[in-house]
Protein backbone atom coordinates (compact mmCIF):
# COMPACT_ATOMS: atom_id res chain seq x y z
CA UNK A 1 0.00 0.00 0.00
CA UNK A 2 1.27 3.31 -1.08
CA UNK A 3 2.01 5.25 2.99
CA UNK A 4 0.46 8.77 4.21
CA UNK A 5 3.44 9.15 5.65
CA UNK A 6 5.25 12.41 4.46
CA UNK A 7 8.06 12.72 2.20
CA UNK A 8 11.43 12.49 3.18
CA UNK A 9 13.30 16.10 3.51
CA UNK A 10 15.16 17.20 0.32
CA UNK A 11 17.76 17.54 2.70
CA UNK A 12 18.29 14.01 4.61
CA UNK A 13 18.96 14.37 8.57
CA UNK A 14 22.54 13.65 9.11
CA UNK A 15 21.37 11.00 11.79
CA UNK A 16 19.20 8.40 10.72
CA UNK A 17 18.80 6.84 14.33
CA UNK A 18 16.37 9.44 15.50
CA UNK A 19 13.92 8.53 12.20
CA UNK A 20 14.35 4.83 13.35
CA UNK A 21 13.10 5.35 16.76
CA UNK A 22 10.37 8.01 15.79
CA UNK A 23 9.30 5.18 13.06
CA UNK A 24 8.93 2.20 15.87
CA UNK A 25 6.97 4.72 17.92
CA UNK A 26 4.56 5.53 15.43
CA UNK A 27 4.17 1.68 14.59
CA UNK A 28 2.91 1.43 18.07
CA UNK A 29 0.38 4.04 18.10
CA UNK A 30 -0.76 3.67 14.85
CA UNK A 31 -1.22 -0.17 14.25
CA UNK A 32 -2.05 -3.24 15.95
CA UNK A 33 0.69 -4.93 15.44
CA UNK A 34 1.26 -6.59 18.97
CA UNK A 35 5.38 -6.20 18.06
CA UNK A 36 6.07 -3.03 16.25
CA UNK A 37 9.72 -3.16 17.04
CA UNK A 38 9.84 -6.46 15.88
CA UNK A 39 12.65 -6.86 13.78
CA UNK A 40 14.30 -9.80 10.90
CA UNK A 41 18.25 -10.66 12.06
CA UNK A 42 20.27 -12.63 9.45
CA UNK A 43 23.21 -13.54 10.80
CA UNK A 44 25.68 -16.71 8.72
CA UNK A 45 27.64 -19.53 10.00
CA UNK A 46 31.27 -20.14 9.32
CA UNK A 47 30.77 -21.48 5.96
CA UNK A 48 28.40 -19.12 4.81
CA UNK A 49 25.33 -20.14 5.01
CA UNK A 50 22.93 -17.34 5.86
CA UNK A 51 20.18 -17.60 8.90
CA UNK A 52 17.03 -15.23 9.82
CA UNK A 53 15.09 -15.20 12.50
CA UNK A 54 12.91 -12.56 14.45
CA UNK A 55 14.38 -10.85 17.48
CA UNK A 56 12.55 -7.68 19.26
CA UNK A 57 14.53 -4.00 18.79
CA UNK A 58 14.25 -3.13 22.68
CA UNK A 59 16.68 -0.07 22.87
CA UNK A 60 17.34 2.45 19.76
CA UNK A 61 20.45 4.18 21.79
CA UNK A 62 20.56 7.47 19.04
CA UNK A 63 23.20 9.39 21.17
CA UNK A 64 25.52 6.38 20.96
CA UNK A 65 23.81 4.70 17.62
CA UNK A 66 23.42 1.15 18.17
CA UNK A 67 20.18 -1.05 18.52
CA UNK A 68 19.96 -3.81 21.52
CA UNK A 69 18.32 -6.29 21.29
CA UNK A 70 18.64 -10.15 23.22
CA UNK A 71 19.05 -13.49 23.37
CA UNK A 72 20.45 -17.00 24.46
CA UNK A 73 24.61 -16.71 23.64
CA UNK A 74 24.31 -20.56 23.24
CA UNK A 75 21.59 -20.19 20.57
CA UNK A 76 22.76 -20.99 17.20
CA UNK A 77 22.78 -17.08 16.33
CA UNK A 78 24.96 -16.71 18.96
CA UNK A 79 27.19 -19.30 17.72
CA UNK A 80 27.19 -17.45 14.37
CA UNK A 81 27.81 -13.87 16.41
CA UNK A 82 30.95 -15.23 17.66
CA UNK A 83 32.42 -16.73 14.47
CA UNK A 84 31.36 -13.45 12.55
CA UNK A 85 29.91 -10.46 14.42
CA UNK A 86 28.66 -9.09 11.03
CA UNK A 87 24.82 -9.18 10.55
CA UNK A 88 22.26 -7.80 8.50
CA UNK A 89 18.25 -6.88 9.33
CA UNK A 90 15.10 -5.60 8.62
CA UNK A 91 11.76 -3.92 9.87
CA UNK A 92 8.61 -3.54 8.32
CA UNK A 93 5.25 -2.02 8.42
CA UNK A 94 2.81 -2.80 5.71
CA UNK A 95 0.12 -0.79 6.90
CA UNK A 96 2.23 1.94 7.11
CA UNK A 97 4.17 1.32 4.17
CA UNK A 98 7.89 1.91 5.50
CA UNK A 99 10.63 -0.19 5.63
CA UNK A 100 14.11 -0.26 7.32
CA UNK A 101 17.39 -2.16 6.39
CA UNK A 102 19.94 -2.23 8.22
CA UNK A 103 24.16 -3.65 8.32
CA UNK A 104 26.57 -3.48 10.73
CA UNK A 105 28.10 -5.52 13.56
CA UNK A 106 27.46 -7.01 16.76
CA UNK A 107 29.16 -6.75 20.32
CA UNK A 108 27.77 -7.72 23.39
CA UNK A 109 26.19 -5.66 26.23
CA UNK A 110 27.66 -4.69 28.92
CA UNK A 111 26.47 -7.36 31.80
CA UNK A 112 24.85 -4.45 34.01
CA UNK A 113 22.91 -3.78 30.94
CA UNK A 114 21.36 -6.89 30.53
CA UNK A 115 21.37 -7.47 34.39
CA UNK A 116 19.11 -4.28 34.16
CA UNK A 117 16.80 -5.85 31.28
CA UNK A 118 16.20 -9.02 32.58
CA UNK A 119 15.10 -7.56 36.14
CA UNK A 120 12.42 -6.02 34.10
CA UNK A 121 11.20 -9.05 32.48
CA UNK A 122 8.21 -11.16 33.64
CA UNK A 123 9.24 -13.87 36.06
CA UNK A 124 7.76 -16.87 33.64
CA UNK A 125 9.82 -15.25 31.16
CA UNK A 126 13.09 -15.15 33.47
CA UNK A 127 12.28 -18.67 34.27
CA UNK A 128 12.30 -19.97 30.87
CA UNK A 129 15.71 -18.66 30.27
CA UNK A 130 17.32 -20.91 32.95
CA UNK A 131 14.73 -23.75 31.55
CA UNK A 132 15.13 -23.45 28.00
CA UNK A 133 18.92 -24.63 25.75
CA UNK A 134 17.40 -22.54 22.91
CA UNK A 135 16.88 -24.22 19.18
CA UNK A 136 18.43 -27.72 21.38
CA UNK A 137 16.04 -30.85 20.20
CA UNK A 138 13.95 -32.23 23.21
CA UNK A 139 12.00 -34.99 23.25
CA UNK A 140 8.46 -33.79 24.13
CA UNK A 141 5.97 -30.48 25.26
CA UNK A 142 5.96 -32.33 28.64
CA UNK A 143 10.24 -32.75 29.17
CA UNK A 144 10.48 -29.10 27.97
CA UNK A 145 7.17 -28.22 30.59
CA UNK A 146 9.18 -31.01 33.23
CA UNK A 147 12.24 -28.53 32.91
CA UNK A 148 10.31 -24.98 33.25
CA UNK A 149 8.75 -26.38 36.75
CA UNK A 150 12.41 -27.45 37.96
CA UNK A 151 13.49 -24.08 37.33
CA UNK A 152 10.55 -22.93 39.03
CA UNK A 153 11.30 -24.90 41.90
CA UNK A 154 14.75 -24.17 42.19
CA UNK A 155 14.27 -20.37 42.26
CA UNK A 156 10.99 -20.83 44.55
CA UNK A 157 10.87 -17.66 47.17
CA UNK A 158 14.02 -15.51 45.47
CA UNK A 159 15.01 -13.45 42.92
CA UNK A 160 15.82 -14.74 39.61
CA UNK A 161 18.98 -13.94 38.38
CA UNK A 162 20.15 -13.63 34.55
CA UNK A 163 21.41 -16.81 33.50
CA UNK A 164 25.39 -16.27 32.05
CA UNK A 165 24.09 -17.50 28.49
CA UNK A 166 21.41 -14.89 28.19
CA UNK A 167 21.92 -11.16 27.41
CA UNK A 168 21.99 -8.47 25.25
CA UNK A 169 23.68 -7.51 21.32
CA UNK A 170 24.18 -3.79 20.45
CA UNK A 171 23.77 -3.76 16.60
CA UNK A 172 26.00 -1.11 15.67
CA UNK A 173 24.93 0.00 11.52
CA UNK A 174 27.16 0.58 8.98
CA UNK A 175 24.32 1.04 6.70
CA UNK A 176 21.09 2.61 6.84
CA UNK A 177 18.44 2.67 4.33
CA UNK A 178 14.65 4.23 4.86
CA UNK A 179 11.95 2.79 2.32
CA UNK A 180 8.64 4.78 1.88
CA UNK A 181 5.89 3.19 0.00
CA UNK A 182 4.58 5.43 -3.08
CA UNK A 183 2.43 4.62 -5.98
CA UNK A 184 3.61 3.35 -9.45
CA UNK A 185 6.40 2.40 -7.60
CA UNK A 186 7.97 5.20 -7.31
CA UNK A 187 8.87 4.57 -3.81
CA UNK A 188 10.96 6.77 -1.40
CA UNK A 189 14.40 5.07 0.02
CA UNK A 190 17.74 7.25 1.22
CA UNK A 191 20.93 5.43 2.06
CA UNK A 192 23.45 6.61 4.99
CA UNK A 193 26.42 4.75 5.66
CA UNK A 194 29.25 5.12 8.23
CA UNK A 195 32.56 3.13 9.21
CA UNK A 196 32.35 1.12 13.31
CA UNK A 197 35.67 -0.32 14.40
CA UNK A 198 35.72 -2.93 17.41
CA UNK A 199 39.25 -3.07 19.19
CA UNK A 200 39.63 -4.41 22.72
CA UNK A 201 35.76 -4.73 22.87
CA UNK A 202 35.96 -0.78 22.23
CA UNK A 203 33.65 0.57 19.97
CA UNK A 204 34.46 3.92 17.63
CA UNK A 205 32.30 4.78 14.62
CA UNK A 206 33.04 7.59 12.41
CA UNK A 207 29.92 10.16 11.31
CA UNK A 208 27.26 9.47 9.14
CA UNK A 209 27.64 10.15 5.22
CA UNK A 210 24.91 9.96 2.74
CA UNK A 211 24.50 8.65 -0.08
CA UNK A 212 21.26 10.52 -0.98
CA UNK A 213 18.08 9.05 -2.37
CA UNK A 214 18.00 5.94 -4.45
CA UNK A 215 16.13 4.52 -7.05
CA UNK A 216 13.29 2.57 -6.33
């Protein structure tokens, strides 16, 4: 569907992060959509094979321009994060007719960051963490339910804490690119790109550059 959504400016913010976050935000007040910062992650293996699953944006950090978002470190993503922290992904709103790609690479949170996150979640939720080896085969709904009450049980009356193989990813972009629907295809997209260095787990990126508007 062609979007209401206005143009984009002649002349292109030199931040794209703030339009990212503004766009999420609008998802949620102007859909349904139970997960408007839901949001596509390919990541590949060692020999190349590409993988995609769906992981939730939960922090657009614009005044140090990364994305967080997390997960199991034993899952097979993170198995594919450690081999080769660069990754790819996408949002997407039909009924708002906007789309957002995304490159870059991945580092870790810092553990108080996640320690912070997972306080927040729902208990069944922090639970499940300690119950579940993510994407590992099991042999029924009832040993993976068996499991969930033994976790259950063992943190019975206290706190539960974040399991070491569960945290957060910072998604730092090297390369943004805003799509606006428009009719005959004539839609809207504008490319920024930037260079990110990791060294020492430190993170530098240099400032954003545009390439302008594309062709559709």
């Amino acid at each position: 569907m062609e979007s209401s959504t206005p143009d984009l400016p002649d002349n292109l913010p030199a931040d794209p992060l703030p339009l990212i976050e503004s766009w999420i935000a609008e998802a949620g007040e102007l859909t349904d959509r139970p997960n408007p910062n839901a949001m596509s992650l390919a990541t590949a293996s060692p020999d190349g094979q590409p993988n995609v699953r769906v992981v939730l944006a939960k922090e657009i950090n614009v005044a140090n321009g990364y994305i967080v978002f997390y997960t199991n470190y034993n899952s097979p993503k993170g198995d594919e994060i450690e081999h080769n922290p660069k990754a790819a992904a996408a949002m997407h709103w039909d009924s708002l007719g906007r789309q957002i790609r995304l490159q870059g690479l991945l580092t870790l949170s810092p553990a108080e960051e996640s320690d912070a996150y997972f306080l927040s979640r729902d208990r069944g939720s922090q639970v499940g963490a300690w119950a579940s080896e993510q994407s590992a085969p099991i042999e029924s709904r009832e040993a993976l339910q068996q499991k969930f009450g033994d976790a259950e049980a063992r943190f019975e009356g206290q706190e539960v804490p974040r399991p070491p193989h569960w945290g957060g990813y910072r998604l730092w972009p090297t390369s943004v690119e805003l799509w606006i629907s428009r009719s005959s295809r004539l839609h809207e997209r504008a490319l920024w790109t930037r260079e990110v260095a990791v060294n020492n787990d430190e993170v530098t990126t240099t400032a954003w550059q545009t390439s302008g508007r594309l062709q559709p």
